[in-house]
C-alpha atoms as a PDB file:
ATOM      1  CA  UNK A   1       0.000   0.000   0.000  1.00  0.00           C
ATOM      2  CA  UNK A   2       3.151   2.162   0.458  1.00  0.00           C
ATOM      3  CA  UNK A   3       3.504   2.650  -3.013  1.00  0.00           C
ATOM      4  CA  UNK A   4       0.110   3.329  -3.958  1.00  0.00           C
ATOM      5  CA  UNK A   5      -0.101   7.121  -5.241  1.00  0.00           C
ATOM      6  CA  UNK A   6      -3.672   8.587  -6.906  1.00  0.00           C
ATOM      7  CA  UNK A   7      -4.173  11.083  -8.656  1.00  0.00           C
ATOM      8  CA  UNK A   8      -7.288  13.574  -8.486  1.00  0.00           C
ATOM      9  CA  UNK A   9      -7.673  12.923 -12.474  1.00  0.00           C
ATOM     10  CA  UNK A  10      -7.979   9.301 -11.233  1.00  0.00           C
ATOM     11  CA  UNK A  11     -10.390   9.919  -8.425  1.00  0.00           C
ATOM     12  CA  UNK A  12     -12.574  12.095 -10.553  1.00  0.00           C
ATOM     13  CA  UNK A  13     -16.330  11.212 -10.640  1.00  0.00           C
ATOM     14  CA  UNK A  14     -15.608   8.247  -8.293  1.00  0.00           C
ATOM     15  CA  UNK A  15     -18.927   7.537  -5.984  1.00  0.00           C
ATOM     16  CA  UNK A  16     -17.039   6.465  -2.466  1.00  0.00           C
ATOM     17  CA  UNK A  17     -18.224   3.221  -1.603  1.00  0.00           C
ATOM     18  CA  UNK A  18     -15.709   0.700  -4.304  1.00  0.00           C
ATOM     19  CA  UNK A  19     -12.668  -0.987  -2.534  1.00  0.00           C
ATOM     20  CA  UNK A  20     -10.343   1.885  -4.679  1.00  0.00           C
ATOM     21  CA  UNK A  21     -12.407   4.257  -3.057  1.00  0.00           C
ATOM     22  CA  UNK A  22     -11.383   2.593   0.274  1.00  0.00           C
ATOM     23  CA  UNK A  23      -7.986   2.687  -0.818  1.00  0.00           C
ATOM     24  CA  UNK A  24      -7.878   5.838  -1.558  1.00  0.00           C
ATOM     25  CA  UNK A  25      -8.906   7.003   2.188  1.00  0.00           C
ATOM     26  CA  UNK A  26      -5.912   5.155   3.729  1.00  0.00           C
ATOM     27  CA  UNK A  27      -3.804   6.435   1.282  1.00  0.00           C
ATOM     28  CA  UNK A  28      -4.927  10.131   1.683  1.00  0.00           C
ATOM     29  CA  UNK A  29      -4.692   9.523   5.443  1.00  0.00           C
ATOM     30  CA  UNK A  30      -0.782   8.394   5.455  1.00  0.00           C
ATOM     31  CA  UNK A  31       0.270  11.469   3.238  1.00  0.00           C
ATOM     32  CA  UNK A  32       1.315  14.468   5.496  1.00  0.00           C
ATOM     33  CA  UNK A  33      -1.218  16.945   6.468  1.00  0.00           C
ATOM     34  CA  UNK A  34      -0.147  19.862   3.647  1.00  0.00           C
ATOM     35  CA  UNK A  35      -0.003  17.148   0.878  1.00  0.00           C
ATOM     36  CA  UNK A  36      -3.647  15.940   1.951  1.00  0.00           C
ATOM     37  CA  UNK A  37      -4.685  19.718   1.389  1.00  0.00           C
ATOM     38  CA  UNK A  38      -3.051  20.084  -1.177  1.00  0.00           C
ATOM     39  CA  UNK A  39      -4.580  17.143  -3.190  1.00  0.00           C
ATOM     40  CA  UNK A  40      -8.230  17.705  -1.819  1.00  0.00           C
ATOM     41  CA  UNK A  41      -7.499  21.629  -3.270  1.00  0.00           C
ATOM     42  CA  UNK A  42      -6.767  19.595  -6.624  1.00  0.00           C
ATOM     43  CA  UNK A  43      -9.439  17.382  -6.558  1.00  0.00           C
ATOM     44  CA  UNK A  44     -11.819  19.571  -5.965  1.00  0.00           C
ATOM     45  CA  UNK A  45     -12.402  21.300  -9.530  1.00  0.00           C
ATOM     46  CA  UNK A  46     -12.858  17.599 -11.113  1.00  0.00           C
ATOM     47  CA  UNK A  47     -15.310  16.310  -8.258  1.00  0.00           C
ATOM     48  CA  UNK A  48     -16.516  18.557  -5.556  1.00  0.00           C
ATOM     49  CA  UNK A  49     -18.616  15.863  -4.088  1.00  0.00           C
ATOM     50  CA  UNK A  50     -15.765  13.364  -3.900  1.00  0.00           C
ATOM     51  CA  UNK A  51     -13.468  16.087  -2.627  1.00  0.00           C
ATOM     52  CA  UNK A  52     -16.079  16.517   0.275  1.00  0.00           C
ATOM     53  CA  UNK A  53     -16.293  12.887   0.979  1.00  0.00           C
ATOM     54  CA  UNK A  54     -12.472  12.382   1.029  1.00  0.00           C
ATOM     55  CA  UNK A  55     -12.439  15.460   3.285  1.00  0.00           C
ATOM     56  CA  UNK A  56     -14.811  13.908   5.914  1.00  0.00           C
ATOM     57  CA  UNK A  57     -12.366  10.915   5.798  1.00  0.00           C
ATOM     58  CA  UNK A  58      -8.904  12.763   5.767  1.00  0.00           C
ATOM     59  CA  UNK A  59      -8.070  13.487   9.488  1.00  0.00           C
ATOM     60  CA  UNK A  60      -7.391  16.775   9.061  1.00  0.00           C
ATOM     61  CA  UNK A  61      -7.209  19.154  12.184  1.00  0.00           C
ATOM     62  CA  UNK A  62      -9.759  21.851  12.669  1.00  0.00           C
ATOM     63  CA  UNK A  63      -8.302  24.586  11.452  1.00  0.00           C
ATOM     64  CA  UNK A  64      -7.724  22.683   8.083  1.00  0.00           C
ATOM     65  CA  UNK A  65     -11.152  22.046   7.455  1.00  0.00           C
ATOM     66  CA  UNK A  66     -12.095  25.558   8.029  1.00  0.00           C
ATOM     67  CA  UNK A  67      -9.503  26.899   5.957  1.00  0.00           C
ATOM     68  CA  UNK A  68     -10.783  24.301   3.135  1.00  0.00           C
ATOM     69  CA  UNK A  69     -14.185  25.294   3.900  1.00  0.00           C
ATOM     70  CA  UNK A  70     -12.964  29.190   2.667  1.00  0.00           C
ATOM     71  CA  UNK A  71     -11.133  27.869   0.168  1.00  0.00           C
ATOM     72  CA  UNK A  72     -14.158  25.919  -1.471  1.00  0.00           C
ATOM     73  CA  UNK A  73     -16.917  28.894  -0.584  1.00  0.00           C
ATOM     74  CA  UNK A  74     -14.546  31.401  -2.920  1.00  0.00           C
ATOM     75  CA  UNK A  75     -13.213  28.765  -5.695  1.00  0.00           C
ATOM     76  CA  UNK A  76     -16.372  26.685  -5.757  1.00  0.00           C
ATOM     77  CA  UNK A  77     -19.841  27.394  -8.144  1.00  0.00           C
ATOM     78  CA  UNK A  78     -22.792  27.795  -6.709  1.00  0.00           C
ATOM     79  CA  UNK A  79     -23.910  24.151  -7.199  1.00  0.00           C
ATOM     80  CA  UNK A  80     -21.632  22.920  -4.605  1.00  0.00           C
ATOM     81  CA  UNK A  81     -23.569  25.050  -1.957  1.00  0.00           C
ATOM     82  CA  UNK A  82     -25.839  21.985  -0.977  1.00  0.00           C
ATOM     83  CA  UNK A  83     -22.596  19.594  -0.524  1.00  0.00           C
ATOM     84  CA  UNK A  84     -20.953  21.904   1.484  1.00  0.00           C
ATOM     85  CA  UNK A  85     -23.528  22.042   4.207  1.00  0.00           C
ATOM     86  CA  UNK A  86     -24.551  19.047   4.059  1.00  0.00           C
ATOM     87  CA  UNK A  87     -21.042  17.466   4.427  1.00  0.00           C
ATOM     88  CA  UNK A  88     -19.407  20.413   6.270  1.00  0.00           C
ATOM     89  CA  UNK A  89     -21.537  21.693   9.109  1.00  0.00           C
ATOM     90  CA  UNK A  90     -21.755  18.559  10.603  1.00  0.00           C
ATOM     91  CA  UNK A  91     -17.794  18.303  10.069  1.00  0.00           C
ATOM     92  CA  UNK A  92     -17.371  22.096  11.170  1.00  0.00           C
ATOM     93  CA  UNK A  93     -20.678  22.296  13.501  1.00  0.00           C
ATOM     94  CA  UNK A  94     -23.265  24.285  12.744  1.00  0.00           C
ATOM     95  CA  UNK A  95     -22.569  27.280  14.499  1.00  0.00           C
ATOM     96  CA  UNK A  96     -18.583  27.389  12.824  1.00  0.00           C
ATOM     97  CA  UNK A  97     -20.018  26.367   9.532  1.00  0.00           C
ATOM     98  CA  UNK A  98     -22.922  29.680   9.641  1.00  0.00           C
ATOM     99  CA  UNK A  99     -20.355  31.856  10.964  1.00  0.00           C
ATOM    100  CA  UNK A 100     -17.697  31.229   8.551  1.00  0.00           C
ATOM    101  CA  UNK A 101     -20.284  31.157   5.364  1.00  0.00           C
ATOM    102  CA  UNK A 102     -21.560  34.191   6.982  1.00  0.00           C
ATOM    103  CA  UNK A 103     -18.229  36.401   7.768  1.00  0.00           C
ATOM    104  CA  UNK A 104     -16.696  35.208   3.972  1.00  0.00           C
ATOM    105  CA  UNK A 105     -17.333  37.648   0.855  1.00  0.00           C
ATOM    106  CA  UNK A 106     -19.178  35.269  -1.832  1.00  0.00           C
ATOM    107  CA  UNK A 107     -20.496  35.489  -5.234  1.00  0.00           C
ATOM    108  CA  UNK A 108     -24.038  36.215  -5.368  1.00  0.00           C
ATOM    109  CA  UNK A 109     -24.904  32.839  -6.393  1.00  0.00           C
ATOM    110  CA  UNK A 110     -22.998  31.307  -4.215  1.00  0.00           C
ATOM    111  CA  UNK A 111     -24.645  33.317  -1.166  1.00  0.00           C
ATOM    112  CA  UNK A 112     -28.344  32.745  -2.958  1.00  0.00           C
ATOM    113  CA  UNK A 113     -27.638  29.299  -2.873  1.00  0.00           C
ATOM    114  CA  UNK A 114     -26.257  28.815   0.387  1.00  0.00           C
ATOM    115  CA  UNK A 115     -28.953  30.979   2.105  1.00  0.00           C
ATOM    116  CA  UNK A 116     -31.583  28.603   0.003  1.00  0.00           C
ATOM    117  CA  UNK A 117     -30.189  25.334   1.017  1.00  0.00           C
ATOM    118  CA  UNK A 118     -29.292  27.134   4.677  1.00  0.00           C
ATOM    119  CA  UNK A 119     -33.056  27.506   4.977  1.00  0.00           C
ATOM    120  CA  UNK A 120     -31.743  31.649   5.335  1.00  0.00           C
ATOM    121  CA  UNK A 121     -29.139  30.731   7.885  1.00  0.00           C
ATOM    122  CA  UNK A 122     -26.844  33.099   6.059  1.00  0.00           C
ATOM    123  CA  UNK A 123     -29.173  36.306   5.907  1.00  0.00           C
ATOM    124  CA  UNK A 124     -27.364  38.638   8.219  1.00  0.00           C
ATOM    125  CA  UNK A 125     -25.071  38.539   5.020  1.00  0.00           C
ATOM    126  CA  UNK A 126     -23.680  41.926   4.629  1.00  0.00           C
ATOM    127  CA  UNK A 127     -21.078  41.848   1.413  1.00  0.00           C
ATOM    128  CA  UNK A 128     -21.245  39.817  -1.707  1.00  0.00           C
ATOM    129  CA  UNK A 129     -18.890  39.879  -4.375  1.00  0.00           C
ATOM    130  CA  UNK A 130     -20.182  40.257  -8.194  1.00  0.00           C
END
């Protein structure tokens, strides 16, 4: 298993529940905690959704998976707001999860979307981006 190295083009449109998929946990876990950022900020572009099932998986300390979390809100379209809270705030919490969405400048689709899916969690929304 040592050897074993993916690739996000190789993880692309995967669903999470094949043995490579298992795989590819364990090996995400054993890579250092920059290189498993690193490769989840690479993923993410091919397969949000995978990205955000690998991230629930991937160990990553707190403060990693609310810089990720910012990351995604400004890189990611608006059709990833759904995945995010629904894989994120129970990662994050709700509270962290509201508060960052809420303190972060977004596009306005991306702040529609999450206030939709948010059920208007994020209306006290001051700023959005065009």
């Amino acid at each position: 298993m040592d050897d074993t190295h993916f690739t996000p083009e190789q993880l692309a449109n995967r669903t999470g529940t094949a043995v490579v998929d298992h795989q590819a946990r364990k090996w995400l876990v054993s890579l250092p905690i920059p290189e498993r950022v690193d490769f989840l900020k690479r993923l993410w572009p091919l397969d949000f959704r995978y990205s955000l099932i690998l991230l629930q998986a991937a160990q990553l300390p707190r403060q990693e998976n609310q810089q990720l979390f910012r990351y995604w809100l400004h890189t990611g379209h608006h059709n990833a707001a759904q995945e995010l809270i629904n894989r994120l705030q129970p990662l994050l919490g709700e509270t962290t999860f509201w508060r960052i969405a809420s303190q972060e400048t977004l596009t306005a689709p991306m702040w529609d979307f999450l206030n939709y899916h948010g059920a208007g969690a994020c209306n006290d929304r001051k700023e959005v981006s065009s």
